[in-house]
Protein backbone atom coordinates (compact mmCIF):
# COMPACT_ATOMS: atom_id res chain seq x y z
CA UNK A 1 -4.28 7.91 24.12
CA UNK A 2 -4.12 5.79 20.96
CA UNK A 3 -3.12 7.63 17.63
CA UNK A 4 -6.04 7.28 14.86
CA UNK A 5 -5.01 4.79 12.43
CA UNK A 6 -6.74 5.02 9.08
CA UNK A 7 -6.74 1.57 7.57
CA UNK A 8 -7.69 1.34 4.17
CA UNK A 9 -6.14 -2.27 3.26
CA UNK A 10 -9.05 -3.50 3.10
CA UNK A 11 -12.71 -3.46 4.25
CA UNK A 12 -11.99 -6.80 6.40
CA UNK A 13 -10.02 -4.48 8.90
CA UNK A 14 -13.45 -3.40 11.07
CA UNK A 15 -13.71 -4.11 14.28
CA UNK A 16 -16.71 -5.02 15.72
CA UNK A 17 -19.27 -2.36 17.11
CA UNK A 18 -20.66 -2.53 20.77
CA UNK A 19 -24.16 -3.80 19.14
CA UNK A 20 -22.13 -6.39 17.81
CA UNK A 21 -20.07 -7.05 20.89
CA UNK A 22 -23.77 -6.98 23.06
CA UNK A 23 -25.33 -9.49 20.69
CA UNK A 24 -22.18 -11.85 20.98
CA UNK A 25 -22.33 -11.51 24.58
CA UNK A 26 -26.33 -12.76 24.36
CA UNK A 27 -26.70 -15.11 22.06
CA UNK A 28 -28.84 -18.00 22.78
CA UNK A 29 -26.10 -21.06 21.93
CA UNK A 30 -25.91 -24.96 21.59
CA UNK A 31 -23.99 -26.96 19.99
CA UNK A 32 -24.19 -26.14 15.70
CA UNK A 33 -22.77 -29.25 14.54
CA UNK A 34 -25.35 -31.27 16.16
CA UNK A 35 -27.66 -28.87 14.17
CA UNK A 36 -28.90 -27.47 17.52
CA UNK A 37 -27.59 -23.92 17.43
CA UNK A 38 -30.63 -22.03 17.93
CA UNK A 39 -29.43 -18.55 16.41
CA UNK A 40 -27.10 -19.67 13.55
CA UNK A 41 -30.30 -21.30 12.42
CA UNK A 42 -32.68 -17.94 12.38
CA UNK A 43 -29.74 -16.32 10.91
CA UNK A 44 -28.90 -19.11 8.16
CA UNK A 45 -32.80 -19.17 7.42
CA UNK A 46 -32.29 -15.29 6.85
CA UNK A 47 -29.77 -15.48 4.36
CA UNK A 48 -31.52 -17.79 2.64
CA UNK A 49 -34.54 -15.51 2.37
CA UNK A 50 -32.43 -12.13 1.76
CA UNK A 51 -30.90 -14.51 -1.49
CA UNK A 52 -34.19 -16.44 -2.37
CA UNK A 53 -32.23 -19.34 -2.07
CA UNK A 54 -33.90 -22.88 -0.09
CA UNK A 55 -30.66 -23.25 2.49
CA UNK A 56 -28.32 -21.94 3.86
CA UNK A 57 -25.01 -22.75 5.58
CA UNK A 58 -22.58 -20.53 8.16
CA UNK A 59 -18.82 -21.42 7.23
CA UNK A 60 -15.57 -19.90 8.78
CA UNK A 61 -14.37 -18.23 5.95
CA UNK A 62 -14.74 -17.06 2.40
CA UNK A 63 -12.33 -19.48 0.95
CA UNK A 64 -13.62 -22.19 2.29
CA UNK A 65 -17.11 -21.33 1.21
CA UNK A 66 -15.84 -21.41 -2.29
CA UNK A 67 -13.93 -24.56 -1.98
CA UNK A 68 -16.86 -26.30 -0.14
CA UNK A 69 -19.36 -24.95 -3.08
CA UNK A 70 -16.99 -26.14 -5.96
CA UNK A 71 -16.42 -29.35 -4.22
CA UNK A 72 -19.99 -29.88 -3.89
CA UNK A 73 -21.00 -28.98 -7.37
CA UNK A 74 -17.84 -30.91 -8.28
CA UNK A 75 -17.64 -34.38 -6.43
CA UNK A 76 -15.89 -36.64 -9.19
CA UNK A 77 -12.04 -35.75 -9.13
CA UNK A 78 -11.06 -34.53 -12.69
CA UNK A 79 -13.85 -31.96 -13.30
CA UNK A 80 -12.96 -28.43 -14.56
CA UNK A 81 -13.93 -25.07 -13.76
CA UNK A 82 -14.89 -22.13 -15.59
CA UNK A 83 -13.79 -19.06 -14.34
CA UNK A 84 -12.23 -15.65 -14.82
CA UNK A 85 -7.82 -15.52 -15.04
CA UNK A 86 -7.94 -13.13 -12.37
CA UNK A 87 -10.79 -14.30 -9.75
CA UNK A 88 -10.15 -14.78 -6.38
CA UNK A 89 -10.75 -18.17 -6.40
CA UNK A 90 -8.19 -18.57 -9.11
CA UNK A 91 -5.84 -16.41 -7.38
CA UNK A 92 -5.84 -16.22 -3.98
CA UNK A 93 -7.76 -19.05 -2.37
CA UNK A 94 -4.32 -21.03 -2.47
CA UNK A 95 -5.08 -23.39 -5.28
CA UNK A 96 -7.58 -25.18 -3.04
CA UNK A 97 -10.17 -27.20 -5.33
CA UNK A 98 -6.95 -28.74 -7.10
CA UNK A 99 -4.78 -29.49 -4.08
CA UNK A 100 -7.77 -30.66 -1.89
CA UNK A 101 -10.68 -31.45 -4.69
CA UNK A 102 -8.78 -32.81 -7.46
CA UNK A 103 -10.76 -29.96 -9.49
CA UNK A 104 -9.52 -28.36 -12.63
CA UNK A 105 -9.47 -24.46 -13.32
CA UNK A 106 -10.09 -23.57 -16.92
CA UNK A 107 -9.58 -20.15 -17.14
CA UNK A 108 -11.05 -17.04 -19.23
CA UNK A 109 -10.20 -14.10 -19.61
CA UNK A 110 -11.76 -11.33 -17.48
CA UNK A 111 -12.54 -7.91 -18.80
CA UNK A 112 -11.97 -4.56 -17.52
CA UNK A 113 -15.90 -4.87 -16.02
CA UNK A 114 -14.89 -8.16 -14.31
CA UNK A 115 -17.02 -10.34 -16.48
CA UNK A 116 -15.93 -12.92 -19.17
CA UNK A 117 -17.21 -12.94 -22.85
CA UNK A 118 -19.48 -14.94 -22.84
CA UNK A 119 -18.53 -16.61 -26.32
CA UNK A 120 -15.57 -17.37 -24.82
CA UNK A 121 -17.51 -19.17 -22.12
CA UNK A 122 -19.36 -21.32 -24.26
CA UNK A 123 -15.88 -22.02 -26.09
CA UNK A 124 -14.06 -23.50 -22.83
CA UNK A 125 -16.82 -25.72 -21.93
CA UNK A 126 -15.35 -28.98 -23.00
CA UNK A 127 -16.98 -31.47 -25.37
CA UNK A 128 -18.51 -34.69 -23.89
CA UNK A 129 -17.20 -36.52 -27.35
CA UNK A 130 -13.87 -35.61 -25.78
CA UNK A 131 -13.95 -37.40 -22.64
CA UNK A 132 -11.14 -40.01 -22.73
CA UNK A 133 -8.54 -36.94 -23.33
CA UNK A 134 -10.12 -34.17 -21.31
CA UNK A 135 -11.43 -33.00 -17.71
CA UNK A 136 -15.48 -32.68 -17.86
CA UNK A 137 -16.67 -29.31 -17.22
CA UNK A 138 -19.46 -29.20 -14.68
CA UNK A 139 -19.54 -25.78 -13.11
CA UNK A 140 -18.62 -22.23 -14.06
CA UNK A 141 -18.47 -19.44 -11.31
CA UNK A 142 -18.32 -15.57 -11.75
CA UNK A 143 -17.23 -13.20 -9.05
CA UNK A 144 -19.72 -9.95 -7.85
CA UNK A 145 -18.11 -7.61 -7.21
CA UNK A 146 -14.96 -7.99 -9.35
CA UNK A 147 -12.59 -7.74 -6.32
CA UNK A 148 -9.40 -8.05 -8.85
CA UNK A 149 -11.47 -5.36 -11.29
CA UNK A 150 -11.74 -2.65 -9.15
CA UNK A 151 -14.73 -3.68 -7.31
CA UNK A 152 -17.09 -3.99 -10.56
CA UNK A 153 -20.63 -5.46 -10.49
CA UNK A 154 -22.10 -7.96 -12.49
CA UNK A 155 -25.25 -7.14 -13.63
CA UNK A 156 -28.22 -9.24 -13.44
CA UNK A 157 -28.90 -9.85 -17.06
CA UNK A 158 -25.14 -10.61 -17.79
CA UNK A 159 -25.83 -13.19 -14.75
CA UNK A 160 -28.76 -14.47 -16.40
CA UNK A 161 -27.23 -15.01 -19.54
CA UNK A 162 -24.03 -17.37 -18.09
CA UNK A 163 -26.84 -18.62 -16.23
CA UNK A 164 -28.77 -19.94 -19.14
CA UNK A 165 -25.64 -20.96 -20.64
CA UNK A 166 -24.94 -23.47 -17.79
CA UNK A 167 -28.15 -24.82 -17.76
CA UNK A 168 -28.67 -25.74 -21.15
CA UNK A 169 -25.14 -27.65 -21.10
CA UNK A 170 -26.23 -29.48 -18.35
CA UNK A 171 -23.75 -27.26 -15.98
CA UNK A 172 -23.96 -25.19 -12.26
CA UNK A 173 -23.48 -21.59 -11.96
CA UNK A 174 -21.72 -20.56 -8.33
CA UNK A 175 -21.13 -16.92 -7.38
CA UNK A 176 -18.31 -15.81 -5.59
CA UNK A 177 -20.50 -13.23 -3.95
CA UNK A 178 -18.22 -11.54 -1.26
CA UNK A 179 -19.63 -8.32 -1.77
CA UNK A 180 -22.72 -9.34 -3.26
CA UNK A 181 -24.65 -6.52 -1.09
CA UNK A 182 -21.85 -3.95 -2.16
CA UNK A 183 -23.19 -4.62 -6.06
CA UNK A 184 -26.84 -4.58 -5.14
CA UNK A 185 -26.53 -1.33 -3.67
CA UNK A 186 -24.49 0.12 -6.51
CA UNK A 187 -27.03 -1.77 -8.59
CA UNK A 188 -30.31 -1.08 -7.24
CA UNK A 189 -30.85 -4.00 -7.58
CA UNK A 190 -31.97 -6.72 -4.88
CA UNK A 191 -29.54 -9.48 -3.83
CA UNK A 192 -31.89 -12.49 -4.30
CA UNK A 193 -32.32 -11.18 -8.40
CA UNK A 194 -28.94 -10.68 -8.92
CA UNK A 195 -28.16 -13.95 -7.94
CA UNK A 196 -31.23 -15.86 -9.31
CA UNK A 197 -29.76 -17.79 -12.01
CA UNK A 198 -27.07 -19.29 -9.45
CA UNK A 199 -27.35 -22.82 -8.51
CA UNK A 200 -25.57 -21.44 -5.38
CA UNK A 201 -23.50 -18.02 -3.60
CA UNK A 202 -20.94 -17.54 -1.47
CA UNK A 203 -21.46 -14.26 0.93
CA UNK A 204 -18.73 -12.95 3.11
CA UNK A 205 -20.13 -11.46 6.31
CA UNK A 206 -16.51 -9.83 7.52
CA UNK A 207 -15.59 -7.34 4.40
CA UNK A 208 -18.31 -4.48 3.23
CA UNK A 209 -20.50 -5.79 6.09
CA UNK A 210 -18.17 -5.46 8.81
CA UNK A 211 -18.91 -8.70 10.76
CA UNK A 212 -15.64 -10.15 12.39
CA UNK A 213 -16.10 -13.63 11.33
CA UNK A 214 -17.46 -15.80 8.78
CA UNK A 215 -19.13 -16.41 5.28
CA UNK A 216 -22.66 -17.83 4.26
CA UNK A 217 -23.06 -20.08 1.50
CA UNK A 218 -26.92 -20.55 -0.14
CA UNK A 219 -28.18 -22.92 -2.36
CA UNK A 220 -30.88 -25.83 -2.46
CA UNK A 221 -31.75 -27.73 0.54
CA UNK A 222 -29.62 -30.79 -1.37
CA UNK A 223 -26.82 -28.62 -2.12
CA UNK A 224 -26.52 -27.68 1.63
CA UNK A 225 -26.84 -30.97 2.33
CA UNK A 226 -23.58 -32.01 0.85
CA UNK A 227 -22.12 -28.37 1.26
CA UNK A 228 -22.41 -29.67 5.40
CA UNK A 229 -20.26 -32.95 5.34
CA UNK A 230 -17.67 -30.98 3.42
CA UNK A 231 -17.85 -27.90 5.67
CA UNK A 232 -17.07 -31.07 8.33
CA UNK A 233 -14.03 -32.39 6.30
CA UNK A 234 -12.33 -29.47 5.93
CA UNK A 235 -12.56 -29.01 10.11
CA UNK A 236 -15.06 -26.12 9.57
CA UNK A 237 -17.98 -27.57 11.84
CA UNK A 238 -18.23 -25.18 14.79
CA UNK A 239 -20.05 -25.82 18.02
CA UNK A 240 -21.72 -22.13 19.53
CA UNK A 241 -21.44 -20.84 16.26
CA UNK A 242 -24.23 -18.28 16.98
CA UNK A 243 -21.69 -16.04 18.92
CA UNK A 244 -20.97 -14.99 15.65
CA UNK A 245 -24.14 -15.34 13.29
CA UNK A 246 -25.52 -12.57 16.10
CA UNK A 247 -22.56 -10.55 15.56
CA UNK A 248 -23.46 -11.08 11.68
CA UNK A 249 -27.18 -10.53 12.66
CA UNK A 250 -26.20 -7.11 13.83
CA UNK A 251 -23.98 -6.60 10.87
CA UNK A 252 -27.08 -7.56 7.91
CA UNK A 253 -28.97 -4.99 10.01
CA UNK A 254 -26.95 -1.99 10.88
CA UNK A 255 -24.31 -1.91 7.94
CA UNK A 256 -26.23 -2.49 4.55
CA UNK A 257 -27.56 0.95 4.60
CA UNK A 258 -24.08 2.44 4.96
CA UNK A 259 -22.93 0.82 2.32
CA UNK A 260 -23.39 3.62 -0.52
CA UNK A 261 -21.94 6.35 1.68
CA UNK A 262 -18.54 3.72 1.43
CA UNK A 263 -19.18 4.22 -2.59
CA UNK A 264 -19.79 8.21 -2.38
CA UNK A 265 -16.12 8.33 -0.06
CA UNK A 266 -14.62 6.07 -2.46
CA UNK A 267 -15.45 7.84 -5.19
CA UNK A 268 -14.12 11.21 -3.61
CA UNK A 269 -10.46 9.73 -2.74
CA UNK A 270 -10.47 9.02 -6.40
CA UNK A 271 -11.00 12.26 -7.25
CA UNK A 272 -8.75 13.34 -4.81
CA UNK A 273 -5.51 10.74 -5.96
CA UNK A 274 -6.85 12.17 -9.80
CA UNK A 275 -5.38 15.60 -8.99
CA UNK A 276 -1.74 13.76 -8.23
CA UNK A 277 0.19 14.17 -11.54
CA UNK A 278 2.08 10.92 -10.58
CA UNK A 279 -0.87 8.86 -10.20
CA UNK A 280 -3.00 7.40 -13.36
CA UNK A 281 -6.70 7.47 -11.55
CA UNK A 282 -10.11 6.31 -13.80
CA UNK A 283 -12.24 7.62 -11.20
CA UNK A 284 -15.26 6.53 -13.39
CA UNK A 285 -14.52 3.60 -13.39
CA UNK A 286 -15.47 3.39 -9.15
CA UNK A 287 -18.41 1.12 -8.75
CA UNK A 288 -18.23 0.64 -5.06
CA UNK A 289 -15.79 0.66 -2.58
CA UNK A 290 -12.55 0.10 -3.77
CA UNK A 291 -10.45 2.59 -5.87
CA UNK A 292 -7.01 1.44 -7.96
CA UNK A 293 -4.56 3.73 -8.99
CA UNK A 294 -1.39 3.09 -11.10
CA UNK A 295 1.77 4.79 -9.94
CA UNK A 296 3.49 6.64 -13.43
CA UNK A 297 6.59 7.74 -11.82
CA UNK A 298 9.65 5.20 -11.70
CA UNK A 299 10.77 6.85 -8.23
CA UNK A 300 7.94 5.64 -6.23
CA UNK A 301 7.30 1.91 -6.03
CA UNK A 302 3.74 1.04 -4.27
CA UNK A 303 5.94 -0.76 -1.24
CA UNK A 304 7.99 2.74 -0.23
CA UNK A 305 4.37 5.00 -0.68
CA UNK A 306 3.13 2.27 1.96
CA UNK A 307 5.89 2.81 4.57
CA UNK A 308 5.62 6.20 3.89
CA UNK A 309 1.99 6.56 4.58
CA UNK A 310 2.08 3.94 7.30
CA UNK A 311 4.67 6.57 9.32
CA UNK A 312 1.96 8.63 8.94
CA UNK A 313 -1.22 6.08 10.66
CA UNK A 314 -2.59 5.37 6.91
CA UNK A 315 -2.28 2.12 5.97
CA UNK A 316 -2.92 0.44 2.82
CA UNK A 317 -1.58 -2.15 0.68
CA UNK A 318 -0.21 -2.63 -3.12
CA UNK A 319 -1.98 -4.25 -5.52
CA UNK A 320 0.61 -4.92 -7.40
CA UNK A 321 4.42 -3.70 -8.33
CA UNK A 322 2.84 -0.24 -10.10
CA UNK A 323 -0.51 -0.07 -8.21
CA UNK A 324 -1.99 0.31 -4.98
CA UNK A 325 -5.49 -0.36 -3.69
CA UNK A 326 -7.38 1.63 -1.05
CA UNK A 327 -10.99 -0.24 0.21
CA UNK A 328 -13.21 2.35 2.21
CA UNK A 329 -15.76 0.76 5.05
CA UNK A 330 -18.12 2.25 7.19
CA UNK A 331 -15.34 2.64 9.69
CA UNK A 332 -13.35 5.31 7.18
CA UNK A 333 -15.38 8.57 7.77
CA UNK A 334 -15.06 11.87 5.32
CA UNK A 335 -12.70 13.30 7.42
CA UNK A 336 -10.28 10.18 7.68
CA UNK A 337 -10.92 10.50 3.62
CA UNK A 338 -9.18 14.14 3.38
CA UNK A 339 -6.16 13.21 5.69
CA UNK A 340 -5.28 10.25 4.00
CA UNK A 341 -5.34 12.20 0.63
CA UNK A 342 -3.08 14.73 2.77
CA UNK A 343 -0.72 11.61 3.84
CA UNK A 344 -0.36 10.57 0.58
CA UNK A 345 0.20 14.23 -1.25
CA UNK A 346 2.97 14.52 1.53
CA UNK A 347 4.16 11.00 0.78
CA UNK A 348 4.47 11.81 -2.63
CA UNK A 349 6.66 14.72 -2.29
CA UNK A 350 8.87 13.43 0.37
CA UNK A 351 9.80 10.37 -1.93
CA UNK A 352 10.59 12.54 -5.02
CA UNK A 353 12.77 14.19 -2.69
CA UNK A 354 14.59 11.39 -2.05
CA UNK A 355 14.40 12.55 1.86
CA UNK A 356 12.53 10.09 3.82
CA UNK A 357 14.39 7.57 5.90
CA UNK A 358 12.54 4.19 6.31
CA UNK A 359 12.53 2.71 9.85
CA UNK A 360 12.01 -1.05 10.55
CA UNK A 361 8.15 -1.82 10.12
CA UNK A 362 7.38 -4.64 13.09
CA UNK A 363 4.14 -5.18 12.06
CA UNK A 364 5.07 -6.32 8.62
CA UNK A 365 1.27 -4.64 7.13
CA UNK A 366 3.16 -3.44 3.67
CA UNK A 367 4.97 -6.56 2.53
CA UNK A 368 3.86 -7.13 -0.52
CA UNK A 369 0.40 -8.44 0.30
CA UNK A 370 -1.30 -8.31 -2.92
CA UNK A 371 -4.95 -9.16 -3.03
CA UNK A 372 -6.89 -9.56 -0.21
C-alpha cells in the first residue's frame, strides 16, 4: 500500500481525477494544427467566453503562452517590456522574449500587493523623441495572482487604471493570468472584468485548476491570429490536442468551485506555522492559496526543514535561502493540513536538536527549486 504523500510544492502537483481520465479517454479528436480538432475548439471558444475575450488559443505551457503573447504584441526586435522585478516572466520563464524575441525587459518595482506604482509605470515608458538611443516600449504586462507576492490579486480598478495608461500611449496590456480564477474567487469578482482592460491573458489550466497539461491564451481574433504561427515556431502546434482540452473541460467544470476551500486551508496552515516561534508568518496577508513564511532562526535553513519534512511524506519547496512556500490544491484536504503542521512542528524540534541524520534524497524534490 502506498504511503500518503502530502505535496504542497506547488498546486501543479495534481494528478488527474477519473472524470478527467474518462473525458481523455473520449474525446472526439482530429488533427488541431490543421484547425480540425473538434473539442479543443468548443473548449478554446469557452475560454474565450469565460474571459470576454474574441479568441482563443490552447498552448503547451504557461511559459510559452507568455512568450508567444509578448512576441506577438512585440514583433519588431528591440522593443521593451514593462513589468514587475519579480514576475514570473522576468524570473523564471528563462529569459525567453530576449533570447528568442529579441525583446527588452524594463523592470519596476513590485510592491508587497504584487502591483507596480503606477507613476512609476508611466515613468519607464520610454520617450518616442528618444528613439535613436533607446528600445521602444510597446507592451506592459502585470501578473494576477502575484505568484512571487504571496499569491496577491490585482484588483480590477488597479487593472483598469494600467489599462488606460497603455492605451493612451499607444501601448498593449498582457496579463500573466496563471491563477486568474484563484483572484476572481478571492475577488468576487468575474474573470472576464478583471481582465477587461487587457489586450490579451495568459491562463494556466495545470496549477489552481488541476488540469495535467496546458495553458490558454485569449485575445482578439487578430491577436490569435499571429499568437498561432508563433505557437508553430516555437514547436507548440499539437495534433489531438483535445485529449487534453477535455481533461481541461473537466477541470473549468469540477475545480473552480473548490477553489476558496484551497484559500480557507491556506489560510489555516498560516495560522498554524504563526504559532511556531521560529517562523515570521503575516497570515493576513493570505489572499489565496499560497502561504510564505520566513525562517528567524539561523539553525534551520529552508533546504534541511525540506528533507526533514520530506522523511516525513510532506513535501514542499524553499522560496528562497530564509523562506519556504507551501501552495494548497484541491488535492490537500483539512486533515493532510493538520499533519503537515504536525511534520513541520516535529521538524522544527528535531533540527534545533541537532539530531536528525539526513539520508540521500533520490528524487532530488528539495534542491533548491525556487519559484515554480
Amino acid at each position: 500500500m502506498v504511503a500518503k504523500v502530502v505535496d504542497l510544492r506547488s498546486d501543479t502537483v495534481t494528478k488527474p481525477t477519473e472524470a478527467m481520465r474518462a473525458a481523455m479517454a473520449g474525446a472526439d479528436v482530429d488533427d488541431d494544427v490543421l484547425g480540425a480538432d473538434p473539442t479543443a475548439a468548443r473548449f478554446e471558444a469557452e475560454m474565450a467566453a469565460l474571459t470576454g475575450k474574441e479568441a482563443a488559443l490552447f498552448v503547451p505551457s504557461g511559459t510559452m503562452a507568455n512568450l508567444v503573447s509578448v512576441l506577438a504584441h512585440c514583433d519588431v526586435r528591440g522593443s521593451e517590456v514593462i513589468l514587475g522585478d519579480t514576475s514570473h516572466i522576468h524570473v523564471y520563464e528563462n529569459g525567453g522574449i530576449s533570447t528568442i524575441g529579441g525583446v527588452h525587459p524594463r523592470t519596476v518595482p513590485n510592491n508587497p500587493d504584487g502591483t507596480m506604482d503606477v507613476d512609476k509605470i508611466v515613468a519607464a515608458i520610454r520617450n518616442p523623441a528618444g528613439a535613436l538611443l533607446y528600445p521602444t516600449t510597446r507592451l506592459i504586462c502585470l501578473e494576477n495572482t502575484h505568484a512571487n507576492c504571496g499569491g496577491k490579486c490585482l484588483s480590477a480598478e488597479y487593472t483598469d487604471k494600467v489599462g488606460e495608461i497603455a492605451k493612451s500611449h499607444g501601448l498593449k496590456l498582457h496579463i500573466d493570468g496563471a491563477r486568474i480564477f484563484n483572484a476572481s474567487v478571492a475577488l468576487g469578482v468575474p474573470v472576464d472584468r478583471l481582465v477587461k482592460a487587457a489586450d490579451s491573458v495568459s491562463v494556466c489550466l495545470s496549477k489552481g485548476l488541476g488540469a495535467p497539461v496546458g495553458s490558454v491564451i485569449v485575445g482578439s481574433k487578430a491577436f490569435i491570429d499571429k499568437a498561432k504561427i508563433l505557437r508553430k515556431t516555437l514547436g507548440g502546434g499539437m495534433r489531438q490536442i483535445g485529449v487534453l482540452c477535455a481533461a481541461a473541460h473537466v477541470a473549468l467544470r469540477d475545480t473552480v468551485g473548490k477553489l476558496a476551500d484551497d484559500h480557507r486551508k491556506a489560510k489555516a496552515l498560516a495560522e498554524g506555522l504563526k504559532k511556531i516561534k521560529q517562523f515570521k508568518v503575516d497570515s493576513a496577508s493570505v489572499e489565496t492559496n499560497m502561504v510564505f513564511f520566513d525562517i528567524l532562526d539561523p539553525g534551520i535553513s529552508p533546504d534541511r526543514l525540506c528533507q526533514v519534512l520530506e522523511q516525513r511524506s510532506v513535501l514542499a519547496m524553499p522560496a528562497s535561502s530564509k523562506s519556504m512556500r507551501f501552495v494548497l490544491h484541491y488535492q490537500i484536504s483539512d486533515s493532510d493540513v493538520k499533519y503537515a503542521l504536525t511534520c513541520v512542528e516535529k521538524a522544527v524540534e528535531e533540527l534545533l536538536k541537532g539530531s536528525t541524520k539526513f539520508e540521500h534524497l533520490t528524487n532530488g524534490t528539495t534542491k533548491h527549486s525556487y519559484g515554480h
